[in-house]
C-alpha atoms as a PDB file:
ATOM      1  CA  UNK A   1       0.000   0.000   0.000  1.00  0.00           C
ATOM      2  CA  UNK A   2       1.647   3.386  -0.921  1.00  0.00           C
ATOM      3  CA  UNK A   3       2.688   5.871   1.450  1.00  0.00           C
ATOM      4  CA  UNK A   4      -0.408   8.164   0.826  1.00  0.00           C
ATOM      5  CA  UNK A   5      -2.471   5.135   3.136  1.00  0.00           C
ATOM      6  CA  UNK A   6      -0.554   5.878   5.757  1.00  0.00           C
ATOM      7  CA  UNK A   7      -3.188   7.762   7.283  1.00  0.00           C
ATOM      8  CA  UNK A   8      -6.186   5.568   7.310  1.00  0.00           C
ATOM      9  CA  UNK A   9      -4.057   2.796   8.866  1.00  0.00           C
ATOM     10  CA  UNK A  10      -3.357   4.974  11.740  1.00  0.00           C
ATOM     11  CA  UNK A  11      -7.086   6.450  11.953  1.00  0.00           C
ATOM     12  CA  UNK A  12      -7.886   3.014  12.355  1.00  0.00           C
ATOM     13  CA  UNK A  13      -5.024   2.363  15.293  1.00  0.00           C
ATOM     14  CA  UNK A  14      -5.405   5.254  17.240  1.00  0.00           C
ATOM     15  CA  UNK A  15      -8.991   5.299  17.441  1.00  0.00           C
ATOM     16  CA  UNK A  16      -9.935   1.904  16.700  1.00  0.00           C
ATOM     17  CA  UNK A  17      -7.682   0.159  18.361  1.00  0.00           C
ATOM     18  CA  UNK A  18      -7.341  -1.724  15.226  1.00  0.00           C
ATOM     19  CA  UNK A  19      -4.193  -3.136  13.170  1.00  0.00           C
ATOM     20  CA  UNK A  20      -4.430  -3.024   9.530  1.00  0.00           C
ATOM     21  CA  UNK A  21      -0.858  -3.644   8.999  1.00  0.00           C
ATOM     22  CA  UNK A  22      -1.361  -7.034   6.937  1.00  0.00           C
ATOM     23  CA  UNK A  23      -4.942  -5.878   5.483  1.00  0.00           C
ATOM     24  CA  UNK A  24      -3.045  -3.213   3.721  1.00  0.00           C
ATOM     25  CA  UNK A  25      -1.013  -5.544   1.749  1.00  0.00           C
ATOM     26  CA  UNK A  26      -3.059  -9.041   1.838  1.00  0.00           C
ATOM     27  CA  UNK A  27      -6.078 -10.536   3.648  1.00  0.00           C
ATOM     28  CA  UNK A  28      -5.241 -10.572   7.386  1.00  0.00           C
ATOM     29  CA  UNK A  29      -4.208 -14.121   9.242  1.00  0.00           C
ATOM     30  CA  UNK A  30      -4.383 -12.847  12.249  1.00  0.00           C
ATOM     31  CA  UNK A  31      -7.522 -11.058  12.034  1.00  0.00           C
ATOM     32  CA  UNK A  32     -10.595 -10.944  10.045  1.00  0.00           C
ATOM     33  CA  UNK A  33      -9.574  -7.609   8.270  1.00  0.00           C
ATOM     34  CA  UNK A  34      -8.993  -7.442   4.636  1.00  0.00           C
ATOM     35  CA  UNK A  35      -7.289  -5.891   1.572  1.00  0.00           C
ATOM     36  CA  UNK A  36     -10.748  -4.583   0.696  1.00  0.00           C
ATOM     37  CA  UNK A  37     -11.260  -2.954   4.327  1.00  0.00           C
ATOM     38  CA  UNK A  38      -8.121  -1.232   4.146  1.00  0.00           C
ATOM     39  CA  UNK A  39      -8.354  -0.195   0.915  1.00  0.00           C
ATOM     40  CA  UNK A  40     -11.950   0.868   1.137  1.00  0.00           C
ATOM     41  CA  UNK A  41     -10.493   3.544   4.282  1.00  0.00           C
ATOM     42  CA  UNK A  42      -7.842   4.668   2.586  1.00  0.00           C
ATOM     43  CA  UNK A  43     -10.494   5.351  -0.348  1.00  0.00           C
ATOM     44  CA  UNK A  44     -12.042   7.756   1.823  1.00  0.00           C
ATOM     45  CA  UNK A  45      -8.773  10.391   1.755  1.00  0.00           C
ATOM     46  CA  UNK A  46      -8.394   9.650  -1.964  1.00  0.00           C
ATOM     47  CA  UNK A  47      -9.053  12.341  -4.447  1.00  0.00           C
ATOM     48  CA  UNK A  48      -9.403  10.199  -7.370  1.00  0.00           C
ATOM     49  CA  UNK A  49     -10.431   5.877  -6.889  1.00  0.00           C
ATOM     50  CA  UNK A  50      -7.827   3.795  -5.901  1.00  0.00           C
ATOM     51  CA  UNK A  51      -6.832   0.452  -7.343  1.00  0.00           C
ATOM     52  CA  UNK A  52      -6.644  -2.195  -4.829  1.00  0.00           C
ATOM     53  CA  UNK A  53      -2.678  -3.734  -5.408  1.00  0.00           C
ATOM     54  CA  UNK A  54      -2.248  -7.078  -3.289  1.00  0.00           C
ATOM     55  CA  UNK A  55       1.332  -6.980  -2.052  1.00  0.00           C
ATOM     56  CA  UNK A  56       2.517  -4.572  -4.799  1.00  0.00           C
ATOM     57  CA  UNK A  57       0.459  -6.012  -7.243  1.00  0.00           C
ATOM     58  CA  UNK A  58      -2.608  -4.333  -8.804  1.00  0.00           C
ATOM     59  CA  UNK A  59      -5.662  -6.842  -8.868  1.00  0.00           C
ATOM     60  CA  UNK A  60      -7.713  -4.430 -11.422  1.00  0.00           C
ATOM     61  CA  UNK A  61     -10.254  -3.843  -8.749  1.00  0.00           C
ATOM     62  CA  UNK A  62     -11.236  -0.184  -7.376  1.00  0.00           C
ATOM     63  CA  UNK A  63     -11.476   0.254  -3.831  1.00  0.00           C
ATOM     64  CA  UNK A  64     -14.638   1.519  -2.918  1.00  0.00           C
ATOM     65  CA  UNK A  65     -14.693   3.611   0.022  1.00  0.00           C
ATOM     66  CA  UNK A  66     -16.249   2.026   3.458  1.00  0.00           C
ATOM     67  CA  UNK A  67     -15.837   2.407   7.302  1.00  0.00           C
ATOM     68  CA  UNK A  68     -14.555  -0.922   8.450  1.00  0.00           C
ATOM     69  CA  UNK A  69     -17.813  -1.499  10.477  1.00  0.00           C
ATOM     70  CA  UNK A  70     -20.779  -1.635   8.640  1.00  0.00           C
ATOM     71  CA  UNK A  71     -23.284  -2.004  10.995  1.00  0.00           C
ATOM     72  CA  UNK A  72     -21.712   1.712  12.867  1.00  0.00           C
ATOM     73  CA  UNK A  73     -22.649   4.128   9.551  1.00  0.00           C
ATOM     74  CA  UNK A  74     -21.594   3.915   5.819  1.00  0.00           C
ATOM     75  CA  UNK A  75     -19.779   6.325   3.628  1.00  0.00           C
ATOM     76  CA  UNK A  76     -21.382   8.021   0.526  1.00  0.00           C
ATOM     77  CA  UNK A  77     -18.953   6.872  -2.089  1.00  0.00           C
ATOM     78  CA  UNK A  78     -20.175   9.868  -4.566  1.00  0.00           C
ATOM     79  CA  UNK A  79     -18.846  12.490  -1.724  1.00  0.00           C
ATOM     80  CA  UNK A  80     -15.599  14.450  -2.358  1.00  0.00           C
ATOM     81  CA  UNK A  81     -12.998  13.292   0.008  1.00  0.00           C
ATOM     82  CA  UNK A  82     -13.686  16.368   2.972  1.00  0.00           C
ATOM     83  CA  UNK A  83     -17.429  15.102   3.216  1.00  0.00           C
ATOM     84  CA  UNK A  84     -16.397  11.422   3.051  1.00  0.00           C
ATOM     85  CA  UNK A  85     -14.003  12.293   6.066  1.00  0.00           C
ATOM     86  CA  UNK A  86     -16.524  14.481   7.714  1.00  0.00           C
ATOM     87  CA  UNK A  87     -18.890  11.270   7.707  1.00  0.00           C
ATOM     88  CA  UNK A  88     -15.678   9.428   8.481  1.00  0.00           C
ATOM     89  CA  UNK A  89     -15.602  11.336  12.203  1.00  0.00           C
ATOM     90  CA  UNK A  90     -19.340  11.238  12.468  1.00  0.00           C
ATOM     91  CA  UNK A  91     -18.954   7.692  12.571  1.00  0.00           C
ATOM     92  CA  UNK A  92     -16.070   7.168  14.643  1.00  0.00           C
ATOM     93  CA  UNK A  93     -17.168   9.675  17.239  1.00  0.00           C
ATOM     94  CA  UNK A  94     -20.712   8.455  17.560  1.00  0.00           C
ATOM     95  CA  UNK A  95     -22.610   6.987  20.062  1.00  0.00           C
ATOM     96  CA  UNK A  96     -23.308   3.914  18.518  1.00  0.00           C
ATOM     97  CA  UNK A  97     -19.703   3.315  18.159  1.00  0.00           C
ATOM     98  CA  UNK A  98     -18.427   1.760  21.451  1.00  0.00           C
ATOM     99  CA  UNK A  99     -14.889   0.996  20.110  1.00  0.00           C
ATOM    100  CA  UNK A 100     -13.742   4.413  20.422  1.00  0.00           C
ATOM    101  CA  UNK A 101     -14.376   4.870  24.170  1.00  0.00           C
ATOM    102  CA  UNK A 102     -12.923   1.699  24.818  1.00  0.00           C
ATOM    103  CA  UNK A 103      -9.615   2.560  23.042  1.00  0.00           C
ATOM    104  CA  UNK A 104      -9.197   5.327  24.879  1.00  0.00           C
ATOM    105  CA  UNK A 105      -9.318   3.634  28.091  1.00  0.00           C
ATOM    106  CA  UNK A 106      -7.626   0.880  27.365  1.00  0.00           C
ATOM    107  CA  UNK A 107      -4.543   3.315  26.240  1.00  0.00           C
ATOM    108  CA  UNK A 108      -4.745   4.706  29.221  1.00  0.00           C
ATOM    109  CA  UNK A 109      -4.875   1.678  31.383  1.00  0.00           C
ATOM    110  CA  UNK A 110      -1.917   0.807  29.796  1.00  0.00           C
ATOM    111  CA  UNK A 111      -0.187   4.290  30.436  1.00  0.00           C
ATOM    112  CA  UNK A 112      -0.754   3.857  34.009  1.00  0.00           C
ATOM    113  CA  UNK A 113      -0.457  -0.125  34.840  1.00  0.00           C
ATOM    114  CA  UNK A 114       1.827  -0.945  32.044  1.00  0.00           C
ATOM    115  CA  UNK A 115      -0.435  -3.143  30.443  1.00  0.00           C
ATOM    116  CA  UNK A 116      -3.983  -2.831  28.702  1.00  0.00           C
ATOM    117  CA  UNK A 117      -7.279  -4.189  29.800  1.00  0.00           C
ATOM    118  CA  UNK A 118      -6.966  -5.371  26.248  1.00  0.00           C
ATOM    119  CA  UNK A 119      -3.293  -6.664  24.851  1.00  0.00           C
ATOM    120  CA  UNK A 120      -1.665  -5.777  22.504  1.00  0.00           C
ATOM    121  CA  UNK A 121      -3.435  -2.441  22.588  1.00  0.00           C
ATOM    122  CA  UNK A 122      -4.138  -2.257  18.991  1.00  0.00           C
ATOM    123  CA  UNK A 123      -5.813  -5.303  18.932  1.00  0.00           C
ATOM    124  CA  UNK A 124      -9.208  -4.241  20.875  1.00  0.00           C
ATOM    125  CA  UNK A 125     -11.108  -7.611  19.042  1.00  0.00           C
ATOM    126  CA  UNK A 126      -9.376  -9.564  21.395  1.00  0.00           C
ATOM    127  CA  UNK A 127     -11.029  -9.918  25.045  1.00  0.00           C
ATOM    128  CA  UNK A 128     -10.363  -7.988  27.630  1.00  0.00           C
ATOM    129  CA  UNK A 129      -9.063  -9.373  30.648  1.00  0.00           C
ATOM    130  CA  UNK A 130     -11.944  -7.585  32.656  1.00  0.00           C
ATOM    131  CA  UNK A 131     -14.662  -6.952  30.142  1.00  0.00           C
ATOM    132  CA  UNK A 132     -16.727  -5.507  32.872  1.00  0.00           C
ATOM    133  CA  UNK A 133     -14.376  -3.288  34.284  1.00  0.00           C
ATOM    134  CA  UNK A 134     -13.517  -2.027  30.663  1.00  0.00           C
ATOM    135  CA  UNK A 135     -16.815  -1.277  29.902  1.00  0.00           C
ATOM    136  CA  UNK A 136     -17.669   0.636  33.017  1.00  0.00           C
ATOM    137  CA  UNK A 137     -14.750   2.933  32.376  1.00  0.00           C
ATOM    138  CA  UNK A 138     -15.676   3.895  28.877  1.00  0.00           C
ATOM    139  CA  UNK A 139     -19.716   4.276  29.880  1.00  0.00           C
ATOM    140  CA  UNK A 140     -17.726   6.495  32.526  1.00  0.00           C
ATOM    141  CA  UNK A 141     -16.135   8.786  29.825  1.00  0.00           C
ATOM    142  CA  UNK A 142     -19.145   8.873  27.713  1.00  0.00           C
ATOM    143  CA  UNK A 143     -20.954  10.167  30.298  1.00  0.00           C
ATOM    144  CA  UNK A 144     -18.435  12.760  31.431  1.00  0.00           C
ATOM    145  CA  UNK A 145     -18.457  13.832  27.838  1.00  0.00           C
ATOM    146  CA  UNK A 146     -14.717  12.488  27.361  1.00  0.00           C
ATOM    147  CA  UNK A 147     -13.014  14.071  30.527  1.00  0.00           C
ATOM    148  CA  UNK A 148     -10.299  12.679  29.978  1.00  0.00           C
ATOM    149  CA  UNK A 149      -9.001  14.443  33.486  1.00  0.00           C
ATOM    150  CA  UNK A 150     -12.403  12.499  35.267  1.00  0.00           C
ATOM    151  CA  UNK A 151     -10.797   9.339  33.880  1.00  0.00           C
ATOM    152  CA  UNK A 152      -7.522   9.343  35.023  1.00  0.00           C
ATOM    153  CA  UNK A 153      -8.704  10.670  38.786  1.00  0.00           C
ATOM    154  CA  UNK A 154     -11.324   7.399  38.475  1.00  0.00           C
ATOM    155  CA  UNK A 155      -8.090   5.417  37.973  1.00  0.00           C
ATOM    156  CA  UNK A 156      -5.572   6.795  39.490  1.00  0.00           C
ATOM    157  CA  UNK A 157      -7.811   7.080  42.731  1.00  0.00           C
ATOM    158  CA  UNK A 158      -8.755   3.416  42.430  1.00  0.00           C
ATOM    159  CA  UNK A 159      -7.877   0.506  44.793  1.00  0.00           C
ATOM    160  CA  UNK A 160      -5.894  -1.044  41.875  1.00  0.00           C
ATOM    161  CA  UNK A 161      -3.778   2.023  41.259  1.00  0.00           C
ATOM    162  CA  UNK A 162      -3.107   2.173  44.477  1.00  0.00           C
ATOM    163  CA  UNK A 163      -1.925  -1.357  45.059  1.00  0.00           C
ATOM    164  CA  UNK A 164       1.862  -2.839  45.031  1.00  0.00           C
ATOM    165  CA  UNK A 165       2.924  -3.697  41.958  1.00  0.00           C
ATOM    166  CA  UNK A 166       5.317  -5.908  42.571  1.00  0.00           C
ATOM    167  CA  UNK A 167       7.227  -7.145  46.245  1.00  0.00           C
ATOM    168  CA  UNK A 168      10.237  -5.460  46.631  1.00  0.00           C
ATOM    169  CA  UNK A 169      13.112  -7.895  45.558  1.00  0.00           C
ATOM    170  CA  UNK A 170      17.102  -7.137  47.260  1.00  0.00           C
ATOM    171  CA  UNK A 171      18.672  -5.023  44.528  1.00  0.00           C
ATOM    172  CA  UNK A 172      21.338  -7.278  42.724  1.00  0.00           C
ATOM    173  CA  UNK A 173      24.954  -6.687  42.492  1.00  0.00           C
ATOM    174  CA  UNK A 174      26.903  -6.931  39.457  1.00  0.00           C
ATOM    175  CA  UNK A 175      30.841  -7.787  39.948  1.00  0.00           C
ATOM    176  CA  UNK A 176      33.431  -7.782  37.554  1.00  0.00           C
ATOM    177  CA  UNK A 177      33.245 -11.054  36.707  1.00  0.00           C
ATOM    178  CA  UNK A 178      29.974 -11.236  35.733  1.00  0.00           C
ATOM    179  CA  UNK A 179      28.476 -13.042  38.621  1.00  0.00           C
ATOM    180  CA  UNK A 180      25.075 -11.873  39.685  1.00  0.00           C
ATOM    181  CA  UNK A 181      24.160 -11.925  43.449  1.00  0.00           C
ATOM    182  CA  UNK A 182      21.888 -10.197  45.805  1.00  0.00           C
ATOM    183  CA  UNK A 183      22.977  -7.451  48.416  1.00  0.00           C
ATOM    184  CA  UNK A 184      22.102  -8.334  51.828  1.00  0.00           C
END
């Protein structure tokens, strides 16, 4: 995929919490994404249609632009490129789309316990380890209107923030030879 697709591939991490690194050159085998997904964001930055190329190779098919979820909103192919991205943010910032609140707070979560609710973090179609606790927090944000500030105090004032992370261990010693022991 050429350079100019960089963008929808990152709309699509950042906000998604989705990976279209594969999709973007072949059907996915780690995830249900394909060439035609990727290629049908990317179509909706294009000025002028875009022929879908499977690893470097054009296939003679024309992307036609599409969010990747069909079932949050569509995308009026006949729009010029601002409207299509206009529709593009309508979509990923609306209500019906859950995936968006989630991200965020599983980015978060991860900025703050060094891991996500979800892992890897741009993977949020895998389960999360507390599915509960992952939707409360985004329900949380949507109803503070994305405080963002509300969310980390929610957190960060939480009896999980506030636990050890680990027990302390005796800090090791390194000699010159190479030989590890522990300082008593």
């Amino acid at each position: 995929m050429s350079s100019r697709c960089r963008r929808p591939k990152g709309v699509a991490q950042v906000f998604l919490g989705v990976n279209l690194k594969c999709a973007s050159c072949h059907d996915s085998f780690v995830n249900e994404y394909t060439l035609a997904d990727s290629y049908g964001l990317a179509s909706v930055y294009a000025k002028k249609p875009i022929e879908i190329a499977e690893c470097d190779r054009p296939t003679g098919h024309i992307a036609k632009a599409k969010f990747l979820y069909d079932e949050l909103g569509s995308i009026d192919v006949s729009s010029s490129p601002d409207a299509r991205q206009r529709q593009l943010v309508e979509i990923i910032t609306g209500k019906k789309n859950g995936r968006l609140p989630r991200t965020i707070i599983n980015r978060i979560w991860q900025r703050f316990f060094g891991h996500g609710l979800v892992e890897p973090v741009d993977e949020m179609d895998k389960p999360a380890w507390s599915p509960d606790l992952l939707d409360w927090l985004a329900q949380d944000l949507v109803a503070s209107d994305y405080d963002l500030k509300h969310t980390m105090e929610q957190i960060l004032t939480s009896k999980a923030y506030q636990l050890k992370a680990v027990t302390k261990a005796k800090p090791l010693r390194i000699s010159s030879s190479a030989d590890l022991s522990f300082v008593d």
